[in-house]
N, C-alpha and C. Protein backbone atom coordinates (compact mmCIF):
# COMPACT_ATOMS: atom_id res chain seq x y z
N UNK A 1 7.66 7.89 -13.91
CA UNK A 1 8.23 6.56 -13.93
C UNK A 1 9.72 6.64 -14.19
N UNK A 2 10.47 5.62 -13.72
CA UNK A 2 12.13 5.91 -14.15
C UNK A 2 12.19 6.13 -15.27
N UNK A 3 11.64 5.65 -16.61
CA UNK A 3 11.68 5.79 -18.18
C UNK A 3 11.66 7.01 -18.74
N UNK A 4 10.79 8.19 -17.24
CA UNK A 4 10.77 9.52 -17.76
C UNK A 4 9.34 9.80 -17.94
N UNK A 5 8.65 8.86 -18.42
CA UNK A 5 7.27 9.02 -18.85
C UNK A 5 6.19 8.98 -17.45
N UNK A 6 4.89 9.73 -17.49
CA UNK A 6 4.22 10.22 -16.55
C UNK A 6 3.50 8.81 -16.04
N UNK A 7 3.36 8.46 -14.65
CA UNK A 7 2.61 7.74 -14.11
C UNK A 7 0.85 7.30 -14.79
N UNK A 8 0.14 6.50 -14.79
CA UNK A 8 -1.07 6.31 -15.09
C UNK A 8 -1.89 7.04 -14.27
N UNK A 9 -3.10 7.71 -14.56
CA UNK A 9 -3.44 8.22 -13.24
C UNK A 9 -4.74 7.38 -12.50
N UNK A 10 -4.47 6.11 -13.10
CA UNK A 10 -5.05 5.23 -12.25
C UNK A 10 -4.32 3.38 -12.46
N UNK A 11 -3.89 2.93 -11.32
CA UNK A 11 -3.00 2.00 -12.02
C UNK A 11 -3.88 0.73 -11.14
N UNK A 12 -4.47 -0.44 -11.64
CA UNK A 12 -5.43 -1.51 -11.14
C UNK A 12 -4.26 -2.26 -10.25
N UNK A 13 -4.63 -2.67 -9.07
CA UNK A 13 -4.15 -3.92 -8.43
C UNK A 13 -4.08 -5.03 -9.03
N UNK A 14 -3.70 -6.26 -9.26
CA UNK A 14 -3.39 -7.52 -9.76
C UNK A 14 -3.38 -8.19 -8.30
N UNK A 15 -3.60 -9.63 -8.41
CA UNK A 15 -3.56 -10.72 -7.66
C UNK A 15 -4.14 -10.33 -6.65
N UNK A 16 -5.41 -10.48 -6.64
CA UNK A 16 -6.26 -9.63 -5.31
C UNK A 16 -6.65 -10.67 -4.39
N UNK A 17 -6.66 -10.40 -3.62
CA UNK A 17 -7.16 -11.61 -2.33
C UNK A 17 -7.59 -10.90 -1.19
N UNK A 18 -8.72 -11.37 -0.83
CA UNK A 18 -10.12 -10.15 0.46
C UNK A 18 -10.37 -11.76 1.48
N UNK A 19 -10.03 -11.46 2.61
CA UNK A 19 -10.77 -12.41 3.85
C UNK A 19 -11.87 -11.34 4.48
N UNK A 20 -12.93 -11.88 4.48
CA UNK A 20 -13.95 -11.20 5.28
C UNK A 20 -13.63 -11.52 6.92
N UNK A 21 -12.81 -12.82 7.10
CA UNK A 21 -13.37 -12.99 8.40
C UNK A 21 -12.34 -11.70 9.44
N UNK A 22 -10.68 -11.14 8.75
CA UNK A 22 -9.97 -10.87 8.91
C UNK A 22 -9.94 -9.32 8.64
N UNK A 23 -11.13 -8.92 7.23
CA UNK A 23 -11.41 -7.48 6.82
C UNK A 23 -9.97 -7.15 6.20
N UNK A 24 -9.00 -8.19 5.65
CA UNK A 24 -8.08 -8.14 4.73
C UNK A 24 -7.76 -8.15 3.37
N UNK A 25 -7.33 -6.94 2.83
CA UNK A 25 -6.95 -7.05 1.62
C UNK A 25 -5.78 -7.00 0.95
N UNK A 26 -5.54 -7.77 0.24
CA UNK A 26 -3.92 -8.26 -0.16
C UNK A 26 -4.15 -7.64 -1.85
N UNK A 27 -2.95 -7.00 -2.98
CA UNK A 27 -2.80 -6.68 -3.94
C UNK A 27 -2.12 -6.05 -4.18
N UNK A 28 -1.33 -6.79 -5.68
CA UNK A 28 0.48 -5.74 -6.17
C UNK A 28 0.44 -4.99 -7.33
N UNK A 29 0.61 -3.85 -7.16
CA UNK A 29 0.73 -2.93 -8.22
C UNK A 29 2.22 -3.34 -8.84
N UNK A 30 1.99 -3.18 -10.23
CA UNK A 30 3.60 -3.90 -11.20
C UNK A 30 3.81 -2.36 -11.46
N UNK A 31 4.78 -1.96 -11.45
CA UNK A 31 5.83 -1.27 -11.82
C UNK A 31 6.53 -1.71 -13.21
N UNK A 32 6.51 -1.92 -14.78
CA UNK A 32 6.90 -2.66 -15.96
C UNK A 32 8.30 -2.03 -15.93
N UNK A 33 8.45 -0.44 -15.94
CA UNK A 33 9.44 0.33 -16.01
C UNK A 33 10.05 0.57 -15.13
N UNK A 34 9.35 0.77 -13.81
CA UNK A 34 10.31 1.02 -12.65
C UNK A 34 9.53 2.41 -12.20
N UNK A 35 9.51 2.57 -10.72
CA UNK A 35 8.70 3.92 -9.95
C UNK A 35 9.92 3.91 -9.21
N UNK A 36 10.34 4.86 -9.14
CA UNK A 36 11.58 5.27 -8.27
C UNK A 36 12.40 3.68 -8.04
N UNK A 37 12.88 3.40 -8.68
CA UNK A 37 13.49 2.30 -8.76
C UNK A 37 12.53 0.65 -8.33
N UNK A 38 11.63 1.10 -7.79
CA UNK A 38 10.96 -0.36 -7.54
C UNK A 38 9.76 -0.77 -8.36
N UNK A 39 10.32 -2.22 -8.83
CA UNK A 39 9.37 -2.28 -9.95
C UNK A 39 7.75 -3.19 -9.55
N UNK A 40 7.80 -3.55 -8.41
CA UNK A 40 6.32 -4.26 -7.94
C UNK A 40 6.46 -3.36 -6.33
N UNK A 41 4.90 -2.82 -6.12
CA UNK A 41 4.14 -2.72 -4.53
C UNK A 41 3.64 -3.70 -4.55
N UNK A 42 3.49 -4.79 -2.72
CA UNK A 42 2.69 -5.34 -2.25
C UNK A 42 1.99 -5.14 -1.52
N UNK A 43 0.57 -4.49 -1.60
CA UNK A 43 0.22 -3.95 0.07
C UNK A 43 -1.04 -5.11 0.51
N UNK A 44 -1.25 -4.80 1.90
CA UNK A 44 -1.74 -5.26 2.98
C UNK A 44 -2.54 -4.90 3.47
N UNK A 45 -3.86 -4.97 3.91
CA UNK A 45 -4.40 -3.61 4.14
C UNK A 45 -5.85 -4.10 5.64
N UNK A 46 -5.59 -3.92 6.33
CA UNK A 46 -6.65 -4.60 7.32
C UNK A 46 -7.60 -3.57 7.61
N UNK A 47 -9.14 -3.50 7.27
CA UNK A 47 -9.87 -2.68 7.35
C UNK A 47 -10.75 -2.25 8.66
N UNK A 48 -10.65 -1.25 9.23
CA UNK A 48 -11.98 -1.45 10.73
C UNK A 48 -12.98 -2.14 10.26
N UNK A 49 -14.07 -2.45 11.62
CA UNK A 49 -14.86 -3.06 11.52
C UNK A 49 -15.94 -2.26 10.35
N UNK A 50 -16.11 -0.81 10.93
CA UNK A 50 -16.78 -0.28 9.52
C UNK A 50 -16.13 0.18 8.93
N UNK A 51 -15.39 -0.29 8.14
CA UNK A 51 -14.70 0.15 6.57
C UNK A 51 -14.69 1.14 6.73
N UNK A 52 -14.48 2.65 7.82
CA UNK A 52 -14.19 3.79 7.46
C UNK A 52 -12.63 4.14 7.58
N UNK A 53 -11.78 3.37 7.88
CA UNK A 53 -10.40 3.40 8.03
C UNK A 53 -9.68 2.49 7.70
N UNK A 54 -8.48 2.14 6.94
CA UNK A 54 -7.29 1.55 7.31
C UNK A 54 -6.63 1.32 8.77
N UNK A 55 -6.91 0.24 9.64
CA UNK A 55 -5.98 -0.13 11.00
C UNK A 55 -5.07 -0.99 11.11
N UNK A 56 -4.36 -1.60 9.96
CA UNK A 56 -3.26 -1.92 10.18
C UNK A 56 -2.49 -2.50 8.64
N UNK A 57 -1.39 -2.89 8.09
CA UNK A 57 -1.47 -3.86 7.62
C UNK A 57 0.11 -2.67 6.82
N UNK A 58 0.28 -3.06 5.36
CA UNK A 58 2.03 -2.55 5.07
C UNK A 58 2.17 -2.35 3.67
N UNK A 59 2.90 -1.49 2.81
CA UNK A 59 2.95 -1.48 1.47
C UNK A 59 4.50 -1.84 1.59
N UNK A 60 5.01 -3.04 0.89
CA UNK A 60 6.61 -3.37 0.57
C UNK A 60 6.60 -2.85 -0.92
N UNK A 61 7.76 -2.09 -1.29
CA UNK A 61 8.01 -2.16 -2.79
C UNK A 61 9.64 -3.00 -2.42
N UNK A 62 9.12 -3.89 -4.39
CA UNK A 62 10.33 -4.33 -4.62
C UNK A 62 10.91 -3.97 -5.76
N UNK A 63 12.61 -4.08 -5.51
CA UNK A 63 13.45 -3.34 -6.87
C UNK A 63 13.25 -5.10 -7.77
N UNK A 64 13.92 -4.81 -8.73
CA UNK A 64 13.95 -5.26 -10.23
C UNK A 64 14.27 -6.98 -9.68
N UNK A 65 15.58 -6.74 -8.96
CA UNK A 65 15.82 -8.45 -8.12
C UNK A 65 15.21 -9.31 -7.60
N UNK A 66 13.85 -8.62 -7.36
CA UNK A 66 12.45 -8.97 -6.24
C UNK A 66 13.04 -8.97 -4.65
N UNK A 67 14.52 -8.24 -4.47
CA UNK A 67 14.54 -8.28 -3.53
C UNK A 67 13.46 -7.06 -2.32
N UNK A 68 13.08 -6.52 -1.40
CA UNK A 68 12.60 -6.20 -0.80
C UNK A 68 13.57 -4.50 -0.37
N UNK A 69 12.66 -3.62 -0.97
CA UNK A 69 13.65 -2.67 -0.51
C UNK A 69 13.08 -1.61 0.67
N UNK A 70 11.79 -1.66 0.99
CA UNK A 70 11.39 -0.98 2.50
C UNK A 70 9.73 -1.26 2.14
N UNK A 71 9.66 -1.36 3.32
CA UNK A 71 8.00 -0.82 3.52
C UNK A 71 7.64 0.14 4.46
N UNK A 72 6.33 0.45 4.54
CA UNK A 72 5.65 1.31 4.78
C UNK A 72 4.29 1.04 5.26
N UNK A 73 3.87 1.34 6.69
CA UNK A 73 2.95 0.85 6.95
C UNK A 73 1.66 1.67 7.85
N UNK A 74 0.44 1.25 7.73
CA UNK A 74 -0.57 1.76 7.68
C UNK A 74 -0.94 1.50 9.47
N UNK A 75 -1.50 2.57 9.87
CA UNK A 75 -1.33 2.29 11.21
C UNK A 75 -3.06 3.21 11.52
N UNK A 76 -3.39 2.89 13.01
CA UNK A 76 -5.15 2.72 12.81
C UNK A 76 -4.73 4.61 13.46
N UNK A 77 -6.02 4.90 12.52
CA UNK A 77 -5.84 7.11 12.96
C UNK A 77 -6.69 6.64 14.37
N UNK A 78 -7.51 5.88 14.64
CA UNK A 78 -8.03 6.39 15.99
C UNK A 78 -7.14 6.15 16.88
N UNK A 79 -5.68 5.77 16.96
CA UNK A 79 -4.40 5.62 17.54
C UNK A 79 -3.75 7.18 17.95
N UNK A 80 -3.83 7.75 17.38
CA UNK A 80 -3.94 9.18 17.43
C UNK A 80 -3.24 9.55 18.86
N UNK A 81 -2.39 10.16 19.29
CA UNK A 81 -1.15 10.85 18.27
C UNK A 81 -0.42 9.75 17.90
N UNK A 82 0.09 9.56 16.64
CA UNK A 82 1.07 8.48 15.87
C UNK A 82 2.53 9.57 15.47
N UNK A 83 2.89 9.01 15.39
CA UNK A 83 4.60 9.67 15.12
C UNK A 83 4.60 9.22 13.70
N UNK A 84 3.76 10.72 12.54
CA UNK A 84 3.57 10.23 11.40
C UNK A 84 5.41 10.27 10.83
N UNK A 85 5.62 9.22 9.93
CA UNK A 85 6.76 9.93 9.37
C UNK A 85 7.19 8.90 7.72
N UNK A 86 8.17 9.24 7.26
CA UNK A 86 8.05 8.79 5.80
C UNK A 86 7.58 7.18 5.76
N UNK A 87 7.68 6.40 6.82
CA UNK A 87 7.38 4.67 6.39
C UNK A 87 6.05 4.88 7.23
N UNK A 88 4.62 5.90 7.35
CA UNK A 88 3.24 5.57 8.10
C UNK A 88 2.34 6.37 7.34
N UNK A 89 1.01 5.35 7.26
CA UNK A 89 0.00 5.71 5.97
C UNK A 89 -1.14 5.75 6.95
N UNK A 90 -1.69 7.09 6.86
CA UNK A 90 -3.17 6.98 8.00
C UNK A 90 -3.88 7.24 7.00
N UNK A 91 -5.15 6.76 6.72
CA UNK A 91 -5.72 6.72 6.05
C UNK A 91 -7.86 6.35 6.52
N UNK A 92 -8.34 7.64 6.15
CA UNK A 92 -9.62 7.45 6.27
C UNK A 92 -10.56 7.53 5.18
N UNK A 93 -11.77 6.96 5.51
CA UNK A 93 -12.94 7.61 3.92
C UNK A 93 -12.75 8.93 4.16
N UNK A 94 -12.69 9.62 3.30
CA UNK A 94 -14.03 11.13 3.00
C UNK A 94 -15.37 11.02 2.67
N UNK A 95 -15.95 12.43 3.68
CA UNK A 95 -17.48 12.03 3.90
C UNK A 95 -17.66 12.09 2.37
């Protein structure tokens, strides 16, 4: 954490919100101290039809101002080849 002190090694979502009809999940991790300078994630998260992947949706972190300092976004692996690079999150279950 910026404070110096070690991350939680499990940190809960807050303000959760799930549409079934959409397979969307919305929830912000707080940052109190600051994670590399940004003190709230918002992510986004649109699930396949069978929940074995992430296919679309975005993590924004914001600094201390609440202004918006980048996101990062989740893009579907059966898209395959993707041009992975620091702002793309592929993401599947493990069996």
């Amino acid at each position: 954490l910026d404070d110096g002190t070690r991350p939680p090694s499990r940190k809960p979502f807050e303000d959760v919100s799930y549409s079934a009809d959409t397979r969307t999940f919305r929830g912000t991790v707080r940052w109190p101290t600051g994670l590399d300078g940004a003190t709230r994630w918002e992510f986004e998260m649109v699930f396949a039809e069978d929940f074995e992947s992430i296919v679309g949706g975005k993590m924004t972190a914001y600094v201390g101002d609440g202004q918006a300092r980048d996101s990062s976004y989740f893009v579907d692996p059966q898209s395959l080849p993707v041009l992975a690079s620091g702002t793309t999150f592929l993401y599947v279950r493990r069996p």
